[in-house]
Protein backbone atom coordinates (compact mmCIF):
# COMPACT_ATOMS: atom_id res chain seq x y z
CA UNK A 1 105.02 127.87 77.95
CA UNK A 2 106.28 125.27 80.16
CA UNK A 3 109.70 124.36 79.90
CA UNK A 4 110.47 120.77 78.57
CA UNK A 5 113.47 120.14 80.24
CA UNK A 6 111.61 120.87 83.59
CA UNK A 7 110.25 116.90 83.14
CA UNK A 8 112.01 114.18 84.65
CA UNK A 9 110.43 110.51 83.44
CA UNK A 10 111.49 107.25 85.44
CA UNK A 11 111.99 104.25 84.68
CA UNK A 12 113.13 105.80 81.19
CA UNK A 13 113.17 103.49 78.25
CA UNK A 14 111.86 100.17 77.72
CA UNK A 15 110.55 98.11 81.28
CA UNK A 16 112.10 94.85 81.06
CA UNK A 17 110.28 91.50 81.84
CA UNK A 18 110.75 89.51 83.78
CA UNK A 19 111.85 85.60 82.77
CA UNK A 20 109.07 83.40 81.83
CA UNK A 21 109.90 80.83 83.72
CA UNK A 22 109.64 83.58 86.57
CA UNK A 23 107.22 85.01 85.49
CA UNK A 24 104.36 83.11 87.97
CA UNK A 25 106.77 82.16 90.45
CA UNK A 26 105.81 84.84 93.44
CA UNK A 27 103.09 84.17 95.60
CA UNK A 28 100.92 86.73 94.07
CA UNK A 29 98.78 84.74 92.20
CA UNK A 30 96.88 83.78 95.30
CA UNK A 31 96.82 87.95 96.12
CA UNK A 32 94.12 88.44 93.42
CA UNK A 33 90.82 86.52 91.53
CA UNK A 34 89.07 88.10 88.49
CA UNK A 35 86.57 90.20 90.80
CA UNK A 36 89.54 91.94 92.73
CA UNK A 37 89.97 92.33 96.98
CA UNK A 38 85.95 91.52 97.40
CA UNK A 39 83.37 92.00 96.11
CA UNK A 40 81.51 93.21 99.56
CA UNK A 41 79.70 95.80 99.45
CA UNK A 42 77.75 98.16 102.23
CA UNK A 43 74.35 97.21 102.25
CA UNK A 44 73.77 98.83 106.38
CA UNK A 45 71.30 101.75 106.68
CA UNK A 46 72.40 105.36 106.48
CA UNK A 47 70.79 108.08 107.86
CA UNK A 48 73.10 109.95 104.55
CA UNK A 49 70.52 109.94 101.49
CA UNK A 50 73.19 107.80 99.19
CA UNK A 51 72.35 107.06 95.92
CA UNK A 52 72.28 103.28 95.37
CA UNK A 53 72.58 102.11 91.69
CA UNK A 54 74.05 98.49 90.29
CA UNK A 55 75.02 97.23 93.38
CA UNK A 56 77.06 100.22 94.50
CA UNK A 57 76.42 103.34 96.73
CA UNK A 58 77.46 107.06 95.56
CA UNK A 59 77.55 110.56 97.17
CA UNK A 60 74.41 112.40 97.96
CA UNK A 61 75.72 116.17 97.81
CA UNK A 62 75.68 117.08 94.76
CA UNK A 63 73.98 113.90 93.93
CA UNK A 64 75.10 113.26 89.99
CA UNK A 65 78.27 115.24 90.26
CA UNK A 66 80.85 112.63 90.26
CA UNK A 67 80.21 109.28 88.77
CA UNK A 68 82.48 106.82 90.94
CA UNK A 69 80.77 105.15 94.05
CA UNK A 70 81.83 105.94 97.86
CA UNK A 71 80.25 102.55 99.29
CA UNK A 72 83.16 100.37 101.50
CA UNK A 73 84.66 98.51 98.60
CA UNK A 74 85.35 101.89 96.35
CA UNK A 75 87.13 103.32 100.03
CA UNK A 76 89.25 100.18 100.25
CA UNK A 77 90.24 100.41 96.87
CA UNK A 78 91.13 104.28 97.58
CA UNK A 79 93.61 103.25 100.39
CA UNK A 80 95.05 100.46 98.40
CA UNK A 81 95.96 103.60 95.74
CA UNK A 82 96.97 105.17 98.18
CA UNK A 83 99.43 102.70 99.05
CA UNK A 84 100.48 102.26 95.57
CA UNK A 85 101.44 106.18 95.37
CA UNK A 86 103.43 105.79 98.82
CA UNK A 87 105.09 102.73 97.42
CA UNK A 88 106.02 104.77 93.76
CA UNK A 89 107.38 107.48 95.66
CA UNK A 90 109.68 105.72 98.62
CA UNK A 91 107.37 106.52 101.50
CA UNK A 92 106.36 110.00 100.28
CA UNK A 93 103.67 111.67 100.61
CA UNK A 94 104.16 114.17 97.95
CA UNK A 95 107.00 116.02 95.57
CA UNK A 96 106.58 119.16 96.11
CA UNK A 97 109.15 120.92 98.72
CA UNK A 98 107.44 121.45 101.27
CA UNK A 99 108.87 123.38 103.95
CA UNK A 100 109.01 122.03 107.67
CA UNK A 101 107.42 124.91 109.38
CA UNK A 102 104.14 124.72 106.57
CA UNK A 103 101.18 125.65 108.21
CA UNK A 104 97.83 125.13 106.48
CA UNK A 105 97.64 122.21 104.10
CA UNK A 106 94.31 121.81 101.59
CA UNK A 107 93.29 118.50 100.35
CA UNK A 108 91.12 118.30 97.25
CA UNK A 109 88.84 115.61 96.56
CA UNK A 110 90.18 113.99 100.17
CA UNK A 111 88.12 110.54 99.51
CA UNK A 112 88.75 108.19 102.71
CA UNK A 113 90.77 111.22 104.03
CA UNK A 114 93.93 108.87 104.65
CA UNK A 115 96.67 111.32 102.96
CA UNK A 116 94.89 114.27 104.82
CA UNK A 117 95.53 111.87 107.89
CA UNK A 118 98.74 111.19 107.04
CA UNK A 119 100.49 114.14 106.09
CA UNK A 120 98.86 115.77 109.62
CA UNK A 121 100.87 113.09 111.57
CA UNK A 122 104.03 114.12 109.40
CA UNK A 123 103.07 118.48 109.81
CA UNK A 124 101.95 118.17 113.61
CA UNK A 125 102.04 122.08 113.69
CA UNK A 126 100.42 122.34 110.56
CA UNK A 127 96.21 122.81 109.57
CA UNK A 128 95.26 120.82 107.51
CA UNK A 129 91.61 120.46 105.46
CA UNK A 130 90.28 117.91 103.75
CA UNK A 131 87.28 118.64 101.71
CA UNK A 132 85.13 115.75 99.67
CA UNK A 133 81.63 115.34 97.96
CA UNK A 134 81.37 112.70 100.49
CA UNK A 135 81.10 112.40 104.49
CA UNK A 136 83.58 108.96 104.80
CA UNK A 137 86.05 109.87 106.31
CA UNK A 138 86.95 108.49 109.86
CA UNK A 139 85.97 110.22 113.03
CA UNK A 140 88.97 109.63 114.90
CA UNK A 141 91.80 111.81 113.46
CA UNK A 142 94.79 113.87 114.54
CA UNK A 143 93.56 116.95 116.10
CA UNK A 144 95.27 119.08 113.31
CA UNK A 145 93.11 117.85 110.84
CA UNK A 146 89.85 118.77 109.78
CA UNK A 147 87.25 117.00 107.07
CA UNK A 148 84.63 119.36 105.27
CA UNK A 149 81.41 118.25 102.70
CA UNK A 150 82.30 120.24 99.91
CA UNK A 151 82.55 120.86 95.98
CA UNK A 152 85.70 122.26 95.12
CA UNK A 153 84.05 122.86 91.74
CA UNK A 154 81.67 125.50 93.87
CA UNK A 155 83.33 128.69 94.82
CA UNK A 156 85.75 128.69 97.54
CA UNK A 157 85.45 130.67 100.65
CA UNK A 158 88.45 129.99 103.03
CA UNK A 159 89.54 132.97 105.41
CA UNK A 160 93.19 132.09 105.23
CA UNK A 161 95.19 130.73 102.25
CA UNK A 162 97.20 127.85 102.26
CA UNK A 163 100.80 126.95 102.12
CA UNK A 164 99.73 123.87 100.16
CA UNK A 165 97.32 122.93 98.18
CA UNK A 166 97.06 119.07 97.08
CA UNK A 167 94.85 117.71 94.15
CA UNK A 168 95.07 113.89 93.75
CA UNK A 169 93.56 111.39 91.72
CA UNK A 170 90.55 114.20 90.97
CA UNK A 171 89.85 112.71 87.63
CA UNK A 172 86.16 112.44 86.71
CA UNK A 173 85.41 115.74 89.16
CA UNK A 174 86.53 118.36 87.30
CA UNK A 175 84.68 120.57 84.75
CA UNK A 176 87.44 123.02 84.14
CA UNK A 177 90.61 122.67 85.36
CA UNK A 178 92.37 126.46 84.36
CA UNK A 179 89.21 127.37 86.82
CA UNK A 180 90.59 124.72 89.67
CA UNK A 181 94.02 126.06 88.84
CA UNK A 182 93.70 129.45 88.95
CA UNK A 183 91.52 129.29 92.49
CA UNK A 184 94.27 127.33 93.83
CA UNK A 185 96.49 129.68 92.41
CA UNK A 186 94.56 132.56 94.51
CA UNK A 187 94.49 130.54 97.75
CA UNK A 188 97.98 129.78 98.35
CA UNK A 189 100.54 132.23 100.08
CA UNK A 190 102.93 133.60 98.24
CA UNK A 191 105.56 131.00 97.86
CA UNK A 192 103.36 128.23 98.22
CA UNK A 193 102.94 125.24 96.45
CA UNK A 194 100.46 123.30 94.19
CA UNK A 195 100.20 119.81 93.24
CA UNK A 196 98.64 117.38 90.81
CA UNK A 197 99.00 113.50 91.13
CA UNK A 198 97.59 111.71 88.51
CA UNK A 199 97.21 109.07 85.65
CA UNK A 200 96.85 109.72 82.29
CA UNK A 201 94.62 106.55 82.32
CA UNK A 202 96.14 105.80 78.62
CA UNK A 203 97.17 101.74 78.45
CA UNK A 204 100.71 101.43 77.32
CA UNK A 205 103.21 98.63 76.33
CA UNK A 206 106.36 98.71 74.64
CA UNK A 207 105.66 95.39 72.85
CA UNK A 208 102.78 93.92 70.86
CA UNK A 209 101.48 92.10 73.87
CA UNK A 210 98.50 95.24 73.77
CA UNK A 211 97.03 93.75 70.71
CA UNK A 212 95.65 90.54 73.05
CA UNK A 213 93.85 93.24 75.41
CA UNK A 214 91.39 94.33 73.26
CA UNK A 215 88.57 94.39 76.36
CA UNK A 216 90.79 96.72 78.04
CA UNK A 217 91.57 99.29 75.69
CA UNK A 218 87.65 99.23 74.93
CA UNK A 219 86.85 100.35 77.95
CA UNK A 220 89.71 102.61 78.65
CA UNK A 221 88.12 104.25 75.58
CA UNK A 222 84.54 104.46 76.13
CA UNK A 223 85.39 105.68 79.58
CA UNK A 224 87.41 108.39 78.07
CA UNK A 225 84.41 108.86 75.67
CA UNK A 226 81.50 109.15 78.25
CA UNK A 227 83.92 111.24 80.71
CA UNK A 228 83.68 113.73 77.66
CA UNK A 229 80.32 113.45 77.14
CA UNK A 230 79.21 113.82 80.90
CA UNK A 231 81.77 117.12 80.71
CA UNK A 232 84.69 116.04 83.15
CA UNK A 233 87.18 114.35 80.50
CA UNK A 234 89.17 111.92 82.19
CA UNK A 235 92.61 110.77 81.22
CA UNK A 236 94.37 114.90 80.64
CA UNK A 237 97.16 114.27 83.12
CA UNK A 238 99.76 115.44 80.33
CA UNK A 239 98.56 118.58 80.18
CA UNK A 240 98.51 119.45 84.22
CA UNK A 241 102.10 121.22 83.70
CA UNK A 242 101.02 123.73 81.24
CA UNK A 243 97.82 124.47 83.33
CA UNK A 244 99.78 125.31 85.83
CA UNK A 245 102.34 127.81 83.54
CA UNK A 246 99.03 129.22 82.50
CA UNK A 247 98.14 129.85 85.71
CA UNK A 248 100.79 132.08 86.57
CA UNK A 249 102.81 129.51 88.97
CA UNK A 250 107.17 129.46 88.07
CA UNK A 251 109.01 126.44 89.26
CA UNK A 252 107.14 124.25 87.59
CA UNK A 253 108.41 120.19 87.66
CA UNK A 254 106.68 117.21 86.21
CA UNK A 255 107.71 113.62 87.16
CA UNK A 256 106.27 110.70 85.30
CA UNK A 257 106.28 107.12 86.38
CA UNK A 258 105.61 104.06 85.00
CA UNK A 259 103.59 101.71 86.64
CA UNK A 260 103.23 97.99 85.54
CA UNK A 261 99.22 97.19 85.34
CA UNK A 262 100.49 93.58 86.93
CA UNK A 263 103.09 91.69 88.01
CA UNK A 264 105.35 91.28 84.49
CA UNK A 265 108.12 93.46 85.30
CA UNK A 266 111.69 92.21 85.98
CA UNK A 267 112.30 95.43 88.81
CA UNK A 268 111.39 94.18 91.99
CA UNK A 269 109.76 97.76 92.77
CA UNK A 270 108.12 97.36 89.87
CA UNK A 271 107.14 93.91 90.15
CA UNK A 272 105.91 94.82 93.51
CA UNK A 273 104.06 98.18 92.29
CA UNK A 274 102.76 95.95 89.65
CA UNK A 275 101.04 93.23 92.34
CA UNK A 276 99.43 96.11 93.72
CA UNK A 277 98.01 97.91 90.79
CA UNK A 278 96.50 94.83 88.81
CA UNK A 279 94.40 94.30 92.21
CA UNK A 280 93.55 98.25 91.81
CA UNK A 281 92.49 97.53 88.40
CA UNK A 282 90.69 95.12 88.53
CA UNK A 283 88.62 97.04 91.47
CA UNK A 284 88.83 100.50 89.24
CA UNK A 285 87.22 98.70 86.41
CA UNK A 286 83.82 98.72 87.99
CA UNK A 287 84.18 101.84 89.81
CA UNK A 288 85.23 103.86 86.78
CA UNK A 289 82.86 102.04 84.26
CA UNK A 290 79.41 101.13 85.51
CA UNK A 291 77.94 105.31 86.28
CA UNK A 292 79.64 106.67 82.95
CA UNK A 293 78.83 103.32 80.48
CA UNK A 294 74.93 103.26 81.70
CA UNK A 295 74.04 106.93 82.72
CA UNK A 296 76.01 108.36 80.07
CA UNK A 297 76.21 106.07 76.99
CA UNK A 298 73.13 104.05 78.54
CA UNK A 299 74.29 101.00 78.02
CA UNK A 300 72.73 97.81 79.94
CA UNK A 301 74.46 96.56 83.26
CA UNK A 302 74.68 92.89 82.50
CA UNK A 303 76.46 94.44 79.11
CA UNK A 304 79.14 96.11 81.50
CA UNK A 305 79.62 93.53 83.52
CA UNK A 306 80.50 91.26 80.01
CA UNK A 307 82.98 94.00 78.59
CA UNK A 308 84.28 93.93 82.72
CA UNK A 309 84.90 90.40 82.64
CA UNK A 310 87.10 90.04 79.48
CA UNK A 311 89.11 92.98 80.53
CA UNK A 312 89.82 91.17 84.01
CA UNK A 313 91.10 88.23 82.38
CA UNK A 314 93.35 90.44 80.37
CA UNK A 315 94.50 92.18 83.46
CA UNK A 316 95.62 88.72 85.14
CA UNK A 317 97.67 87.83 82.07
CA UNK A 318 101.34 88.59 83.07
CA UNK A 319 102.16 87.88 79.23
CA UNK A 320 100.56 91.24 78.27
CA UNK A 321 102.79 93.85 79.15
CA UNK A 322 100.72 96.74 80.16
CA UNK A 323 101.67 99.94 82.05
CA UNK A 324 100.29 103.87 82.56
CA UNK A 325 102.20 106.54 82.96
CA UNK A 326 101.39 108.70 86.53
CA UNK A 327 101.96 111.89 86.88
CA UNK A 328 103.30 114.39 89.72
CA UNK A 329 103.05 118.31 88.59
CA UNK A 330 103.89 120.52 91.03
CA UNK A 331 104.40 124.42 90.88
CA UNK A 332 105.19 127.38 92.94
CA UNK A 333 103.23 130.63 93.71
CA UNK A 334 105.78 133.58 92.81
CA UNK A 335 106.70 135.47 96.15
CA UNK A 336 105.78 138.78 95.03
């Protein structure tokens, strides 16, 4: 079993929010509308066989695999997360502790490849492989860092194993995650390290502001519901630390964060992580909803987009005091 005390939670207790009379005051009510950043999508040729469905483009390989689009407005949404974990953490690009001479890196589900990117620039000496169902990520890269078509649900055949091996965000993409676990588990060194980042996709509030979001928590729960149904449950970030105990890895630490769904809180981090996450929201809501709601619980598109709209409007109300709960689990590979 994993040990409890091994879990550090911040911004313990109740968030505080921020003064009504300051609670509209920033200039971040010009940052977002009800449809999010854009609502531009790709519509250019590809010589890639994309599937194109609703008015947004997903992966070929493995065509049916993974429900969320890859079109241009899903990857600008995946960089603006990306931002948002960079922000949560001070600038970091992960928890685990890493070593400075690390020297093959593994990034699961790698999407717009921007962390692969990143952490490259930060491990110059280091290898580091990015592997996604699909081909969008850029062409100009460090030359330390390499980008593979692949499903890390198939078997994995890498010569060499890793020093570190990073899963983010792979919710929706995974049919069994003690079998993810325990190949990570197989393909690091020993001593190397493992890590989840994730939501737990759960709506929270410390109030009774929830009750007015009732759009919202609908579709957080038919989401959940059709993600169960497809067979990749979505929204099992509480139970990453244990996987990895199962696994077989020691040094096992979970750190949980809470992060405003909009602007309400009184923190200025969290204020600020806030901005940022109600525009991811109100991008995710599409993404995560329109492949699961109408291939999975076949529901009609125009009755998506109604349940979308209400939740949008709930998202832009600073007076409900919404947050989830993201998770970093991170675990060690004994040494012998």
């Amino acid at each position: 079993m994993a040990a409890e005390n091994d879990t550090s939670i911040h911004n313990r207790g109740t968030l505080e929010v921020e003064d009504d009379e300051n609670l509209y005051s920033d200039d971040s009510g010009s940052f977002v509308s009800s449809s999010g950043i854009s609502e531009t999508t790709s519509v250019s040729s590809s010589v890639r066989n994309y599937l194109y469905e609703n008015g947004r483009r997903y992966h070929a390989f493995r065509e049916g695999a993974y429900n969320l689009p890859n079109d241009e407005k899903e990857q600008s949404r995946l960089d603006l997360h990306h931002h948002i974990h960079r922000l949560k953490l001070d600038g970091r690009l992960f928890r685990s502790p890493i070593p400075s001479d690390v020297s093959r890196i593994l990034d699961l589900g790698t999407g717009t490849g921007i962390w692969a990117i990143e952490v490259a620039d930060q491990f110059p000496d280091a290898k580091v492989i990015g592997n996604d169902l699909s081909p969008i990520q850029p062409t100009w890269v460090p030359p330390n860092v390499a980008f593979e078509v692949d499903d890390f649900e198939s078997e994995w055949e890498y010569s060499k194993p890793f020093d570190f091996i990073h899963a983010r965000d792979l919710q929706g993409s995974v049919a069994d995650y003690g079998r993810l676990v325990g190949r990570a588990f197989k393909n690091l060194t020993p001593g190397g390290w493992f890590e989840f980042a994730d939501a737990d996709l759960i709506v929270r509030c410390d109030d009774e502001t929830i009750k007015e979001a009732k759009n919202l928590l609908e579709v957080n729960r038919l989401v959940c519901d059709a993600s169960a149904r497809f067979g990749k449950l979505m929204g099992t970030a509480n139970q990453h630390k244990q996987r990895l105990a199962d696994a077989g890895f020691i040094n096992i630490r979970e750190d949980i964060y809470k992060i405003p769904l909009s602007p309400w809180a009184k923190n200025p981090k969290l204020k600020e992580l806030g901005k940022f996450q109600q525009v991811n929201m109100l991008e995710s809501l599409d993404a995560y909803s329109l492949a699961l709601l109408t291939r999975v619980l076949g529901w009609h598109v125009t009755e998506v987009h109604a349940l979308l709209a209400g939740a949008r409007t709930e998202l832009l109300n600073r007076n409900i005091h919404m947050y989830a709960q993201w998770y970093h689990v991170y675990g060690q590979k004994p040494k012998d």
